[in-house]
C-alpha atoms as a PDB file:
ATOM      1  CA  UNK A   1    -164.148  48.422 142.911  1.00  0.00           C
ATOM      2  CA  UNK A   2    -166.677  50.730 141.064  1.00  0.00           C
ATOM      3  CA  UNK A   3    -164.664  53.941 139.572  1.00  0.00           C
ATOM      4  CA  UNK A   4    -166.772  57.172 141.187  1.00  0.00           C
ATOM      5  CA  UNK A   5    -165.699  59.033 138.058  1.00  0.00           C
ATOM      6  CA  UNK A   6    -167.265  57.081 135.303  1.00  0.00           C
ATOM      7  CA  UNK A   7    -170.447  58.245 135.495  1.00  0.00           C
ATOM      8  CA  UNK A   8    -169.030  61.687 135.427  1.00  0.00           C
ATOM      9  CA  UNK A   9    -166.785  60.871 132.541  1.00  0.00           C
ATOM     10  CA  UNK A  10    -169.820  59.310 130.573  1.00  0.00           C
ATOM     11  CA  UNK A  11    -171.831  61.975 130.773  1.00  0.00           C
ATOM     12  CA  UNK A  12    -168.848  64.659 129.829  1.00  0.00           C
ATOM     13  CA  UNK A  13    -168.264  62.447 126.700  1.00  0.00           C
ATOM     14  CA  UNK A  14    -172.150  62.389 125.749  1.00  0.00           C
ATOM     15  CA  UNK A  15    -172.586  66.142 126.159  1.00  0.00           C
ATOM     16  CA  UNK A  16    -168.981  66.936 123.960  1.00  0.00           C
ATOM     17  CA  UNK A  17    -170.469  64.306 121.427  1.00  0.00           C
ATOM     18  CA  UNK A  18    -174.451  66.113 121.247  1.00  0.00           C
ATOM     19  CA  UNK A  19    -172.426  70.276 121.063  1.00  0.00           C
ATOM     20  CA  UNK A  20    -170.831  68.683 118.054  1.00  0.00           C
ATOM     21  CA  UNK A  21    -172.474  70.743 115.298  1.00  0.00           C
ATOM     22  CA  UNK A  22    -170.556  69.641 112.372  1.00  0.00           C
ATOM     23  CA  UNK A  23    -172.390  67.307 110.497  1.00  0.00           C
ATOM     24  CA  UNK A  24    -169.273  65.144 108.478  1.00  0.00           C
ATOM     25  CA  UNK A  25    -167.925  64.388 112.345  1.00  0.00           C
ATOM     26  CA  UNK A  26    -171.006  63.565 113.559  1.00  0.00           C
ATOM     27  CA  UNK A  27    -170.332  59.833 112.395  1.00  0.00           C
ATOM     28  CA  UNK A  28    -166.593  59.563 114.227  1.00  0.00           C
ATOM     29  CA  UNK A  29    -168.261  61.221 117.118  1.00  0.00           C
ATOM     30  CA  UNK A  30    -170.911  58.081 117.327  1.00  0.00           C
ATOM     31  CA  UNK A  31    -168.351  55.773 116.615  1.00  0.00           C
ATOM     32  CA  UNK A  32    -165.871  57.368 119.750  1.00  0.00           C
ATOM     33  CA  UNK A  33    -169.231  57.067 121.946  1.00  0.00           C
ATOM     34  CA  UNK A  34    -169.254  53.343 120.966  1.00  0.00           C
ATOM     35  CA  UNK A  35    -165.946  52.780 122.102  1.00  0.00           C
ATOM     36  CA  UNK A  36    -166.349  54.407 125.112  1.00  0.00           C
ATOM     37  CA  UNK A  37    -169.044  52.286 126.206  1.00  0.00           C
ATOM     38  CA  UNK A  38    -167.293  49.244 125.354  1.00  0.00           C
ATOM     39  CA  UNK A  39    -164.646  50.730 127.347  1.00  0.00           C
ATOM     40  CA  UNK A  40    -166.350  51.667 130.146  1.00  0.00           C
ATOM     41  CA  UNK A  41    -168.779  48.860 130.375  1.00  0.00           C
ATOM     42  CA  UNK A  42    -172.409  47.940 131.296  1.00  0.00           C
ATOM     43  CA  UNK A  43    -173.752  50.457 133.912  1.00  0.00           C
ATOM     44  CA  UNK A  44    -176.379  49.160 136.092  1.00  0.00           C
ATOM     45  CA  UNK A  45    -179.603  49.688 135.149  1.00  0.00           C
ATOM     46  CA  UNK A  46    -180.225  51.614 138.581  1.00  0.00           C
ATOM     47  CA  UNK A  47    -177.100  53.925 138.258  1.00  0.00           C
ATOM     48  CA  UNK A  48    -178.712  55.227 134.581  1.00  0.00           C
ATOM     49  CA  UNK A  49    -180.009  58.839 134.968  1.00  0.00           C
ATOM     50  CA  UNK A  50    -183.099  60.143 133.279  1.00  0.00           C
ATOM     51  CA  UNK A  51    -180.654  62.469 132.093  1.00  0.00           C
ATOM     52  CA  UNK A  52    -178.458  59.690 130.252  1.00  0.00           C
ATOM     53  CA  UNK A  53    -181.199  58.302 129.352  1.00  0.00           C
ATOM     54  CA  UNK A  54    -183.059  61.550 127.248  1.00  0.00           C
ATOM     55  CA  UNK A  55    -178.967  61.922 125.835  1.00  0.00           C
ATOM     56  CA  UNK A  56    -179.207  58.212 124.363  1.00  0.00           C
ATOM     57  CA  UNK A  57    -182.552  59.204 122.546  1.00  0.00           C
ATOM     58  CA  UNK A  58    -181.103  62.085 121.216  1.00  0.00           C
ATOM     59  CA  UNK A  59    -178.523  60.008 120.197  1.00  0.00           C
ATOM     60  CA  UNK A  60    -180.554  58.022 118.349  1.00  0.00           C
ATOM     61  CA  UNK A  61    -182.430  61.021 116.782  1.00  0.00           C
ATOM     62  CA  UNK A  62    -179.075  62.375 115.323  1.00  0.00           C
ATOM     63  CA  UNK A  63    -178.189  59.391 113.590  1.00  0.00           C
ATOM     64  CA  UNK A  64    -181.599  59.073 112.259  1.00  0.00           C
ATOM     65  CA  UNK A  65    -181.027  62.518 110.964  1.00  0.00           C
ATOM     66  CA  UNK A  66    -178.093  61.453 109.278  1.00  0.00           C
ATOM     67  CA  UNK A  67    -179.244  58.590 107.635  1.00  0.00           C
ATOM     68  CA  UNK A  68    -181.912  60.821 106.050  1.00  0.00           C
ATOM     69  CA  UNK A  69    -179.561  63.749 105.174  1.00  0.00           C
ATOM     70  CA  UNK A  70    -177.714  60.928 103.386  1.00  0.00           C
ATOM     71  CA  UNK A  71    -180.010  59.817 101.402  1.00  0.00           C
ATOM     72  CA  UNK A  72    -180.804  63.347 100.550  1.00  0.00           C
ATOM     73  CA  UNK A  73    -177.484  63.899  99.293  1.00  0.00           C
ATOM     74  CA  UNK A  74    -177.530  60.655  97.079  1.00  0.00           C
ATOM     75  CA  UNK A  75    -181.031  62.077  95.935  1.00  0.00           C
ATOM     76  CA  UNK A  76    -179.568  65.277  94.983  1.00  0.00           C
ATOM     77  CA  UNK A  77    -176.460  64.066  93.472  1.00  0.00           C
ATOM     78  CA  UNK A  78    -179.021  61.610  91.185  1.00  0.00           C
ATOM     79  CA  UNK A  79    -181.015  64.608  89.737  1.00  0.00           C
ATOM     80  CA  UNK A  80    -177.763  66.906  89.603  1.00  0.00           C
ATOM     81  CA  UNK A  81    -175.722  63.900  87.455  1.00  0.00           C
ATOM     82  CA  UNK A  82    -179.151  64.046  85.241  1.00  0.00           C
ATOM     83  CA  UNK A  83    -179.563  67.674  84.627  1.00  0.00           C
ATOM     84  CA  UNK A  84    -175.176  67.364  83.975  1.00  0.00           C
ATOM     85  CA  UNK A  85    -175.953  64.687  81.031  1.00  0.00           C
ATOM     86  CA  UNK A  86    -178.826  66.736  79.927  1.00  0.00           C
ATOM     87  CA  UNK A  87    -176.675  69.846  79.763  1.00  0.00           C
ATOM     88  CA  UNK A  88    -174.084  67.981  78.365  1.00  0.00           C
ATOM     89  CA  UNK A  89    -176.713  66.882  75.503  1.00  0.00           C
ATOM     90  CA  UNK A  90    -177.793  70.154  74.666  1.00  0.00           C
ATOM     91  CA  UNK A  91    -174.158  71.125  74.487  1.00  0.00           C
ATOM     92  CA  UNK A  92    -173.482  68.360  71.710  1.00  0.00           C
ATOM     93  CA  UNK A  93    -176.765  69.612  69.554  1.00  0.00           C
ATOM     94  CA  UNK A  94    -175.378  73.087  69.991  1.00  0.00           C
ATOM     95  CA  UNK A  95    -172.106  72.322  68.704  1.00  0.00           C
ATOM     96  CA  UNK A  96    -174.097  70.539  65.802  1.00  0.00           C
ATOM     97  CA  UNK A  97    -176.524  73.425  64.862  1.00  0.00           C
ATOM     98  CA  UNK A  98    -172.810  75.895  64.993  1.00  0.00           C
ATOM     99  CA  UNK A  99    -171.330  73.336  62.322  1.00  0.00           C
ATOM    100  CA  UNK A 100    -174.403  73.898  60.575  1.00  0.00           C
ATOM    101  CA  UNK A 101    -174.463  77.303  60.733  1.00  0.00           C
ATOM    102  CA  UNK A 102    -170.875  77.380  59.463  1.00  0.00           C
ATOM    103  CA  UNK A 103    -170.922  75.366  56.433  1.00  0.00           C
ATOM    104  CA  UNK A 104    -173.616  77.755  55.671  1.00  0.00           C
ATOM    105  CA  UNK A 105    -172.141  80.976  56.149  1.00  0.00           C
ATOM    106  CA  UNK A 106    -169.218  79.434  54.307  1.00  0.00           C
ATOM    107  CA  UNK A 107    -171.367  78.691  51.265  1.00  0.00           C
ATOM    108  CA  UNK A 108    -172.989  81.692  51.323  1.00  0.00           C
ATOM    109  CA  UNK A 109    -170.078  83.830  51.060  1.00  0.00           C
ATOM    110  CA  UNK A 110    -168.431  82.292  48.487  1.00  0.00           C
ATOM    111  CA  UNK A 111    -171.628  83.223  46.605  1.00  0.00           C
ATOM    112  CA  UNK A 112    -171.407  87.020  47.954  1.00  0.00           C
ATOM    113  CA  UNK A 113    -167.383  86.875  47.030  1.00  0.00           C
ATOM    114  CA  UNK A 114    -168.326  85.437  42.998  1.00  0.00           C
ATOM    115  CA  UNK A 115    -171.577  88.160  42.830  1.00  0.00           C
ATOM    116  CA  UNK A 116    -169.418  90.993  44.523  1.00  0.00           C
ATOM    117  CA  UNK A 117    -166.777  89.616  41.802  1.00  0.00           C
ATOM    118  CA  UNK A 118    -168.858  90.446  38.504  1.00  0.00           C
ATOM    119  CA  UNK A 119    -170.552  93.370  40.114  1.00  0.00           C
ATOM    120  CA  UNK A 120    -166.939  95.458  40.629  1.00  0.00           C
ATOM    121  CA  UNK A 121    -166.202  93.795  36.892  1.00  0.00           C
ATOM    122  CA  UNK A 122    -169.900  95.294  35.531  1.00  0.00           C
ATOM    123  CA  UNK A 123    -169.148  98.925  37.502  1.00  0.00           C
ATOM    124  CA  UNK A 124    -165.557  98.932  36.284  1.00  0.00           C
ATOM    125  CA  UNK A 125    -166.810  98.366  32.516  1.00  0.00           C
ATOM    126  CA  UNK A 126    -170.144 100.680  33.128  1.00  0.00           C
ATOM    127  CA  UNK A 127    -167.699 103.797  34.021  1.00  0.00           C
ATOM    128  CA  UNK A 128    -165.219 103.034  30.842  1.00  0.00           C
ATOM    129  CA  UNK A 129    -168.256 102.602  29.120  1.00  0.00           C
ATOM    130  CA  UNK A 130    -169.369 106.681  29.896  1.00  0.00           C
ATOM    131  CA  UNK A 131    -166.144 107.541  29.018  1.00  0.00           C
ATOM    132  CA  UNK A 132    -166.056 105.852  25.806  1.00  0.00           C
ATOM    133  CA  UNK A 133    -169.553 107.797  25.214  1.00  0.00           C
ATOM    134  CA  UNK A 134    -167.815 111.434  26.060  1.00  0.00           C
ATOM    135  CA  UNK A 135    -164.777 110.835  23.604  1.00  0.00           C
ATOM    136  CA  UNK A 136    -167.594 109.824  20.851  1.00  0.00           C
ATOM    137  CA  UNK A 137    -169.571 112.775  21.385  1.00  0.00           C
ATOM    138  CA  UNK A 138    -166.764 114.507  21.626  1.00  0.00           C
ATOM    139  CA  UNK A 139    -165.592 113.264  18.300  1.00  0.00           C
ATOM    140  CA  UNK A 140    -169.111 113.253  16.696  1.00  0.00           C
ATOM    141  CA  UNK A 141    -169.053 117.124  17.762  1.00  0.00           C
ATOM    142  CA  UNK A 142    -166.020 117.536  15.669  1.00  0.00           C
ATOM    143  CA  UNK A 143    -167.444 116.012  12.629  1.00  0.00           C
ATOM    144  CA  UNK A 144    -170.513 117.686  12.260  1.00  0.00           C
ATOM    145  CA  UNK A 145    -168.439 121.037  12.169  1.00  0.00           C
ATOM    146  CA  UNK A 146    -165.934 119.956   9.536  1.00  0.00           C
ATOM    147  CA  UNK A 147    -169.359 118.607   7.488  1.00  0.00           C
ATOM    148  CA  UNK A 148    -170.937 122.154   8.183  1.00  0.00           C
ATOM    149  CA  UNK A 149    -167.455 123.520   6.827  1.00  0.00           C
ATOM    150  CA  UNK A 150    -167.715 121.624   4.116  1.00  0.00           C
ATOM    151  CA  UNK A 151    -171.050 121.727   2.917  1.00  0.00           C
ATOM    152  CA  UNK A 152    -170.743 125.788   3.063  1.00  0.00           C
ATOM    153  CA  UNK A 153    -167.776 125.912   0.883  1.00  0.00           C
ATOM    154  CA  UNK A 154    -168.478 122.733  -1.387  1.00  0.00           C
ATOM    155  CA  UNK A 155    -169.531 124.209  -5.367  1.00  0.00           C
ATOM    156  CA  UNK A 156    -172.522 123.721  -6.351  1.00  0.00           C
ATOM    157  CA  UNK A 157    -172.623 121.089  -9.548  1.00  0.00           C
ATOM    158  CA  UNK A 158    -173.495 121.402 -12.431  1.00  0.00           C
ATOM    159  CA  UNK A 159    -176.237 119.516 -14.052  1.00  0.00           C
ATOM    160  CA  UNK A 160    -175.203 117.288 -17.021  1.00  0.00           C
ATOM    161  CA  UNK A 161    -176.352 117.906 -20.765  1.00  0.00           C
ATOM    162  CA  UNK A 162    -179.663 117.154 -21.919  1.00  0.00           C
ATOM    163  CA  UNK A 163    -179.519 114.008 -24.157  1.00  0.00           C
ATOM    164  CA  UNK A 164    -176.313 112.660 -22.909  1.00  0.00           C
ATOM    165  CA  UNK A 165    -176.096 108.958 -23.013  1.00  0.00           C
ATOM    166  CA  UNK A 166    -175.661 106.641 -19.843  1.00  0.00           C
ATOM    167  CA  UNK A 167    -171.967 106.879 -18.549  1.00  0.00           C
ATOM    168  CA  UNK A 168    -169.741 103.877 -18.853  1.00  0.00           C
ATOM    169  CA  UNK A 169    -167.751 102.650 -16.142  1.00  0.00           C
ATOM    170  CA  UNK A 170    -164.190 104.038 -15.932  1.00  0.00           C
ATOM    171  CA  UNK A 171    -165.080 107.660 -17.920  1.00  0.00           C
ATOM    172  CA  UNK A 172    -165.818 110.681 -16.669  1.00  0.00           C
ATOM    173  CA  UNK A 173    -169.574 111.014 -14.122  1.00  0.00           C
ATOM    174  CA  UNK A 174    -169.739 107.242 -14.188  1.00  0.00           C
ATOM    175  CA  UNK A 175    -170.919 105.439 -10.829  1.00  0.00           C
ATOM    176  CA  UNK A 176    -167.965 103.983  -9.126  1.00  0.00           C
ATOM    177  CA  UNK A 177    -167.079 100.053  -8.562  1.00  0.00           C
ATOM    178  CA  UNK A 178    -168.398  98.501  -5.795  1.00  0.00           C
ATOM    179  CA  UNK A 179    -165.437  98.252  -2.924  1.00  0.00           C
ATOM    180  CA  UNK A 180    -164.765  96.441  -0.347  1.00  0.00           C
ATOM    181  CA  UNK A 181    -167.208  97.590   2.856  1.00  0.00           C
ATOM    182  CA  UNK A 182    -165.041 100.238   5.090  1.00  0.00           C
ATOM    183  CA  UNK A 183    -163.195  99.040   8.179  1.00  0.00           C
ATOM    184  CA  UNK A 184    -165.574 100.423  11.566  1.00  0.00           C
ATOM    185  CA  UNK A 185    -164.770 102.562  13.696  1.00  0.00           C
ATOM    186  CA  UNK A 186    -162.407 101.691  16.807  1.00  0.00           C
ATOM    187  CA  UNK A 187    -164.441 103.425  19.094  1.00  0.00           C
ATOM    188  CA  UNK A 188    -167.850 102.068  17.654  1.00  0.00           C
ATOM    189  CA  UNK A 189    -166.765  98.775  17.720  1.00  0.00           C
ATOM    190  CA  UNK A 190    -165.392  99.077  21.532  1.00  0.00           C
ATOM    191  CA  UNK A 191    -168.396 101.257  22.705  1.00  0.00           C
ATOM    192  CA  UNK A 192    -171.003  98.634  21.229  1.00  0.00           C
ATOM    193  CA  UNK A 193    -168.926  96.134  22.809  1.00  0.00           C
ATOM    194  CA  UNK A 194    -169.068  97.694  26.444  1.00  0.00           C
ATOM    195  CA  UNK A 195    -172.762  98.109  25.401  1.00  0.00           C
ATOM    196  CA  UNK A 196    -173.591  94.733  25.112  1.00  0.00           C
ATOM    197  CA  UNK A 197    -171.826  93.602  28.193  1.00  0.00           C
ATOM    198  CA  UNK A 198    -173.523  95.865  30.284  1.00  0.00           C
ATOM    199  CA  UNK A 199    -176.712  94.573  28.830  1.00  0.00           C
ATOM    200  CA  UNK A 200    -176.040  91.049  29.417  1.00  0.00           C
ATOM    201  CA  UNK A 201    -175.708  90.483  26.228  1.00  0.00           C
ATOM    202  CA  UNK A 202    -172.385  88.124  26.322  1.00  0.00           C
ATOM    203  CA  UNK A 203    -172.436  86.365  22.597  1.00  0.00           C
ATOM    204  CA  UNK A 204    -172.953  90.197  20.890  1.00  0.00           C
ATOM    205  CA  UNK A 205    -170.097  91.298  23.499  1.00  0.00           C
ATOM    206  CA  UNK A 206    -167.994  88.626  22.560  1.00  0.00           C
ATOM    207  CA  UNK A 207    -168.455  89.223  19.083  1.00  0.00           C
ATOM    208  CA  UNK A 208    -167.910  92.972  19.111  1.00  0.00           C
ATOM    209  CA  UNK A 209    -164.876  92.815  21.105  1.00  0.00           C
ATOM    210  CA  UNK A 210    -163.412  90.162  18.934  1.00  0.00           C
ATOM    211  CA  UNK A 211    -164.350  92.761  16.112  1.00  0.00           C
ATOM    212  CA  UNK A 212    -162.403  95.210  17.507  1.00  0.00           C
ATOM    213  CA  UNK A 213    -158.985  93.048  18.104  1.00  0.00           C
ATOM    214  CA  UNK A 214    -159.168  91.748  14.233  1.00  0.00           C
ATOM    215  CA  UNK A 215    -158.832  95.410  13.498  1.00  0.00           C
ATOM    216  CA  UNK A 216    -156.851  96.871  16.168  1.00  0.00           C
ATOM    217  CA  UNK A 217    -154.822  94.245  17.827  1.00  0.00           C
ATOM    218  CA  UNK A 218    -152.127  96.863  18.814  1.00  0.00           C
ATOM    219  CA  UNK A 219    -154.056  99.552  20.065  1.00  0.00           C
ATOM    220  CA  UNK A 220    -154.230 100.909  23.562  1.00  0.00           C
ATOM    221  CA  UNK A 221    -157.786  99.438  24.368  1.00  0.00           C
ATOM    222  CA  UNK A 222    -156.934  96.046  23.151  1.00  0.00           C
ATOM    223  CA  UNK A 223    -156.128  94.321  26.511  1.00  0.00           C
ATOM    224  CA  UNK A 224    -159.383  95.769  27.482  1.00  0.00           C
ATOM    225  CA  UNK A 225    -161.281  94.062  24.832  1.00  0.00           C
ATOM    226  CA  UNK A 226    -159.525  91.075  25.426  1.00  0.00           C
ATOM    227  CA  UNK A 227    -160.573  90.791  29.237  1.00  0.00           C
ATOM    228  CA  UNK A 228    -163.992  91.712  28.249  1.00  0.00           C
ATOM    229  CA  UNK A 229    -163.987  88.967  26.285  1.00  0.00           C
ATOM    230  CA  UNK A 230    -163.094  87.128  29.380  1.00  0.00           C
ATOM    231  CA  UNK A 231    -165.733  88.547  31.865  1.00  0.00           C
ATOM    232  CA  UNK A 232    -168.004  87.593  29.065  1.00  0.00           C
ATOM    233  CA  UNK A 233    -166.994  83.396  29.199  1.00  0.00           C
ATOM    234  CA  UNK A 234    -166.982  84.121  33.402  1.00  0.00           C
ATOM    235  CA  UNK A 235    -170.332  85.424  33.826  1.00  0.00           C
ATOM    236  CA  UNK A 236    -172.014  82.699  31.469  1.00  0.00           C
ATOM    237  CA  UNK A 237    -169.638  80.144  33.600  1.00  0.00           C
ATOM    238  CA  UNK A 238    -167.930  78.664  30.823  1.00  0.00           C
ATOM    239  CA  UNK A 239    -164.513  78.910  33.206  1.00  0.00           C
ATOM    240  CA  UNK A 240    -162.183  76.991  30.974  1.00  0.00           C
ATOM    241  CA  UNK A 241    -162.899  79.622  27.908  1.00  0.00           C
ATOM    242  CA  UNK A 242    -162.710  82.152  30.603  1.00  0.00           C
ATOM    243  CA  UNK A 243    -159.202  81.087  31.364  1.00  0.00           C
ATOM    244  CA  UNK A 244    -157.845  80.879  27.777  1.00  0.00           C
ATOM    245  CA  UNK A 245    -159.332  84.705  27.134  1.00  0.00           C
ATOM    246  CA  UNK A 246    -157.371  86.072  30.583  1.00  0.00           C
ATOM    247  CA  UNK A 247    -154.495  84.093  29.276  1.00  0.00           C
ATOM    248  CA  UNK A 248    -154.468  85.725  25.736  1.00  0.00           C
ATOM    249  CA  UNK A 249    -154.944  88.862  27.758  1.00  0.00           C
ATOM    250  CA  UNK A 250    -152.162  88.390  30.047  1.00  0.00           C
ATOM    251  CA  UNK A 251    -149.913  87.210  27.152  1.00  0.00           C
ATOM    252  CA  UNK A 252    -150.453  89.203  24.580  1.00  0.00           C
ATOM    253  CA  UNK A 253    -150.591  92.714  26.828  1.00  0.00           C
ATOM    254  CA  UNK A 254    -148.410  91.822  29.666  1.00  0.00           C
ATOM    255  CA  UNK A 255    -148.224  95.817  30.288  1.00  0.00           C
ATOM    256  CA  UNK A 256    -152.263  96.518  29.662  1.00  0.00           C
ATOM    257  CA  UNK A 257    -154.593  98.150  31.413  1.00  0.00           C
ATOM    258  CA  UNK A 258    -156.338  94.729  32.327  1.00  0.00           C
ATOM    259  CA  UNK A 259    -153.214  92.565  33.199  1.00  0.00           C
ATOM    260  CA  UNK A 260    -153.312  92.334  37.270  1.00  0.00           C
ATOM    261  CA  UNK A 261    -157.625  91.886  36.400  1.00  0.00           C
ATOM    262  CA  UNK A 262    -156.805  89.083  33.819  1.00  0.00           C
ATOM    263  CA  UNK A 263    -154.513  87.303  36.066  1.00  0.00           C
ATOM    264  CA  UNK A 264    -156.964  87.921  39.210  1.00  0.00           C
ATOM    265  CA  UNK A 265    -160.108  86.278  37.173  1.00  0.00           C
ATOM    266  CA  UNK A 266    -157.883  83.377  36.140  1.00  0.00           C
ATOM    267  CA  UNK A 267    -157.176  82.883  39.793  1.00  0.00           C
ATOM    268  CA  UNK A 268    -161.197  83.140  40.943  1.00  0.00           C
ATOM    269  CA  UNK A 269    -162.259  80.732  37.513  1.00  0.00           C
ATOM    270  CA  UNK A 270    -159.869  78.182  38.548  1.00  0.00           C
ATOM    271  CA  UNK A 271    -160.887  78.508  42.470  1.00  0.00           C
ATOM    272  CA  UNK A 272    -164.781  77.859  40.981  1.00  0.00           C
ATOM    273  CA  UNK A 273    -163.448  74.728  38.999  1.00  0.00           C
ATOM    274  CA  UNK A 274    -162.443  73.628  42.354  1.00  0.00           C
ATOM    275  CA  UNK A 275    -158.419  73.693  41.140  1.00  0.00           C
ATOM    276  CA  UNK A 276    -158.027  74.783  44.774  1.00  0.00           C
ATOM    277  CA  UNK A 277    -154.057  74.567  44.655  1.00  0.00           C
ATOM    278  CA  UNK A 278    -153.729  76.101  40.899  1.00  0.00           C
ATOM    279  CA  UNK A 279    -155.820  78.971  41.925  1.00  0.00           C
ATOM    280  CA  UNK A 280    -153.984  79.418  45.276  1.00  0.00           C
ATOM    281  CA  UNK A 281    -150.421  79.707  42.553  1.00  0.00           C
ATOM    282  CA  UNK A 282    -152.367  82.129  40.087  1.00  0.00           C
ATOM    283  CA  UNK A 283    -153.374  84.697  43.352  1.00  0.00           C
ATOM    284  CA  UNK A 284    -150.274  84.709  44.949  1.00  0.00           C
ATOM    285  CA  UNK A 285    -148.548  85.129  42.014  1.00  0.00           C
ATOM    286  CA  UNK A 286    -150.606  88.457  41.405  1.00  0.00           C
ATOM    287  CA  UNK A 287    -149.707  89.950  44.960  1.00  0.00           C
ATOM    288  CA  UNK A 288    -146.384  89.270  43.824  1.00  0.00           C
ATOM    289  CA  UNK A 289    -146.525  90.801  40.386  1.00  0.00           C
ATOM    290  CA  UNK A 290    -148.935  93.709  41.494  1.00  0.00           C
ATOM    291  CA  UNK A 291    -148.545  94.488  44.878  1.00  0.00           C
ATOM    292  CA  UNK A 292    -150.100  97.814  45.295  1.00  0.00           C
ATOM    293  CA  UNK A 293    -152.890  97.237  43.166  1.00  0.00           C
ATOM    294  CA  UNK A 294    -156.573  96.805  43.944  1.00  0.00           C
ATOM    295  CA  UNK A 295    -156.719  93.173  42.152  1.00  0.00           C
ATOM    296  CA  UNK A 296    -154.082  91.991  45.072  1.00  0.00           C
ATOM    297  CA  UNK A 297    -156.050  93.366  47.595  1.00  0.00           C
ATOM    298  CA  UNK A 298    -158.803  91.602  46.377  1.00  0.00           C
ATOM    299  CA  UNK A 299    -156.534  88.736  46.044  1.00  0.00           C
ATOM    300  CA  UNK A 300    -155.894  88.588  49.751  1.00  0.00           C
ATOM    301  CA  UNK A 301    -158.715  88.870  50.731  1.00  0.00           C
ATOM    302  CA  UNK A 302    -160.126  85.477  49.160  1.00  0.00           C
ATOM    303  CA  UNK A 303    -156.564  83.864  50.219  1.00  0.00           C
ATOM    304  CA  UNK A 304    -157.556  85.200  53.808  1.00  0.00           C
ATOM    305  CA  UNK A 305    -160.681  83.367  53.883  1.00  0.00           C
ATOM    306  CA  UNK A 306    -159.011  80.312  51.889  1.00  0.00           C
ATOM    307  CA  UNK A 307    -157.161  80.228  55.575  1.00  0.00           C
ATOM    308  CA  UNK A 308    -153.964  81.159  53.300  1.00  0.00           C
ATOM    309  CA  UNK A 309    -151.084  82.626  55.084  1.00  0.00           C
ATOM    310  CA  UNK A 310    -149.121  85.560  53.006  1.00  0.00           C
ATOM    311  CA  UNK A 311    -145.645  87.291  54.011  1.00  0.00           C
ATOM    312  CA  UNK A 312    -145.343  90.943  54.638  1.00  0.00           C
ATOM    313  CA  UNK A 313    -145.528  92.556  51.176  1.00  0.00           C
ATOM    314  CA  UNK A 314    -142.188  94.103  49.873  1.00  0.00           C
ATOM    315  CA  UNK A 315    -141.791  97.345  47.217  1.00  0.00           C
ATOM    316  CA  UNK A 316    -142.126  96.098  43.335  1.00  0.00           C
ATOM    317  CA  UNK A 317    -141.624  97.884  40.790  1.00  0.00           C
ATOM    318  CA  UNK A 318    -144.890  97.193  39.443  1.00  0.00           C
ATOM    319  CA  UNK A 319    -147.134 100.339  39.105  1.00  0.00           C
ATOM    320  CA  UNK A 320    -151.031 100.171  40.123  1.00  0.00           C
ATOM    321  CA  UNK A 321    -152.958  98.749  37.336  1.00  0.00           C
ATOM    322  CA  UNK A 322    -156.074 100.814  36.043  1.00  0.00           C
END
C-alpha cells in the first residue's frame, strides 16, 4: 500500500534542505536528502511534480556551487600560505639587517666612548693649563716689581782704573767659575708640559713632565704630571706604557689629585687591550674606592654598556677627586 504522505514528506524535506543558508551544513543537508530517498524509495516517474523536479536541479546547482566555493578556498589558502612564507622571509632578512645594525652601533660607540674619553682628558688639562698661566703671570707680575725695586735702589759702579791688568780668577772683579746650569722653574716646567699636551705634542709632553718629577717628585702637582704622562702613552695607544704611568701615579700619590683618573684610564687601556675581565676588576674597584666622584660615574657608565650589573652604592669615606 502506497503511503499518501510521502510525497508530502519529500517535498517538506527538499524545501527545509534548499532554506538552509549556511554554507558548512549544506553538505550534511545533501547527505540527509540522500538518505531520505533511499528511505523512501523510487517514486514513479508519473507521481514526480514539475515542482520536485525544478527542487532536484537546484539541488544540483548548490552542490555545484560548493564544489567551486571549495576550490576557492583551497585557492585562497595556496596564495595566503605563500604571502605567510614570504612574510616570514622578509621577517628573517629583517632580523639580519637589526644584527647588522647592532654590531654597528656597538662598534661605533665604543669609538664615541674612547674619543669622548681623551676629549674630557684634553678639556680637563686645557682648564689646569689657564690656571697654570694666571699663577705665572701672576708671579711674573711680582718679579718685574721687585726688579724695578731693585734696579732704582741698586749703586751705580764704579768704573775700574785705567791700566789695571786682567783679573785673575778667585781675586777681587774677576769673572766667576762656570756652575752648574740652574734647576727650572716648577711652574715652567709643568706649564710647558700642559703646553705640549694640548698641542699634541706627546714625546715633548712626556719629556717635560718627566722634567718636572726629577725635580719635584714631592710636590703638590706631581700626581698630575705623572697622569699626564699617562694620557700621553693613551692617546699615542701605546696601552701597556699607559698602564705602568697610571700605576706609578696611583702608587706613588695614592691621595693626588689624579688618583680616581689614573685608576679609571688603567681600567679603559686594559678594556682596549681586550683584558675584558681585568678591566671589569680595575672599574669596579674605582666605584668602590671613589664613589662620589666623576671618574665612577664614568666608570658605570662603560660597565652599564659592558651589560655589567653593580650594587647600590654605599657612603665611603673617600672625598671627590679633582
Amino acid at each position: 500500500m502506497v503511503d499518501p504522505n510521502r510525497d508530502q514528506r519529500l517535498d517538506w524535506h527538499l524545501k527545509y534542505f534548499l532554506l538552509s543558508e549556511d554554507a558548512a551544513t549544506l553538505k550534511k543537508h545533501t547527505l540527509l536528502a540522500l538518505i531520505i530517498f533511499a528511505f523512501l524509495g523510487p517514486r514513479p516517474a508519473f507521481s514526480i511534480s514539475k515542482e520536485t523536479l525544478e527542487m532536484m536541479q537546484q539541488l544540483e546547482a548548490l552542490q555545484q556551487s560548493v564544489q567551486n566555493l571549495q576550490k576557492t578556498v583551497d585557492t585562497q589558502t595556496a596564495v595566503l600560505k605563500t604571502l605567510v612564507e614570504q612574510a616570514n622571509d622578509n621577517v628573517n632578512s629583517m632580523k639580519s639587517v637589526v644584527n647588522d645594525l647592532r654590531g654597528t652601533m656597538q662598534q661605533n660607540l665604543a669609538s664615541s666612548g674612547a674619543k669622548f674619553d681623551t676629549m674630557t682628558s684634553q678639556v680637563q688639562a686645557l682648564s689646569e693649563s689657564l690656571d697654570e698661566a694666571k699663577a705665572r703671570l701672576s708671579k711674573l707680575s711680582d718679579q718685574m716689581a721687585q726688579m724695578q725695586n731693585i734696579l732704582t735702589t741698586l749703586p751705580s759702579q764704579s768704573n775700574p782704573a785705567p791700566g789695571a791688568g786682567p783679573a785673575t780668577p778667585g781675586a777681587p772683579g774677576a769673572p766667576a767659575a762656570p756652575t752648574a746650569p740652574p734647576v727650572p722653574e716648577a711652574d715652567s716646567l709643568y706649564s710647558q708640559g700642559l703646553s705640549y699636551y694640548n698641542g699634541g705634542q706627546w714625546d715633548l709632553s712626556i719629556q717635560a713632565f718627566q722634567d718636572f718629577l726629577k725635580y719635584y717628585k714631592d710636590t703638590d702637582r706631581a700626581s698630575n704630571a705623572q697622569f699626564y704622562i699617562g694620557e700621553c702613552y693613551y692617546s699615542q695607544g701605546d696601552y701597556n706604557r699607559a698602564i705602568d704611568a697610571y700605576d706609578a701615579c696611583i702608587e706613588k700619590y695614592p691621595t693626588g689629585n689624579k688618583a680616581a683618573a689614573a685608576q679609571l684610564k688603567k681600567g679603559f687601556s686594559l678594556l682596549a687591550m681586550t683584558q675584558k675581565t681585568a678591566g671589569i676588576r680595575e672599574l669596579r674597584s674605582l666605584v668602590q674606592r671613589f664613589p662620589d666622584s666623576h671618574e665612577a660615574e664614568l666608570a658605570r657608565q662603560r660597565l652599564k654598556k659592558l651589560g655589567v650589573v653593580l650594587p647600590a652604592a654605599s657612603a665611603s669615606p673617600h672625598r671627590k677627586a679633582s
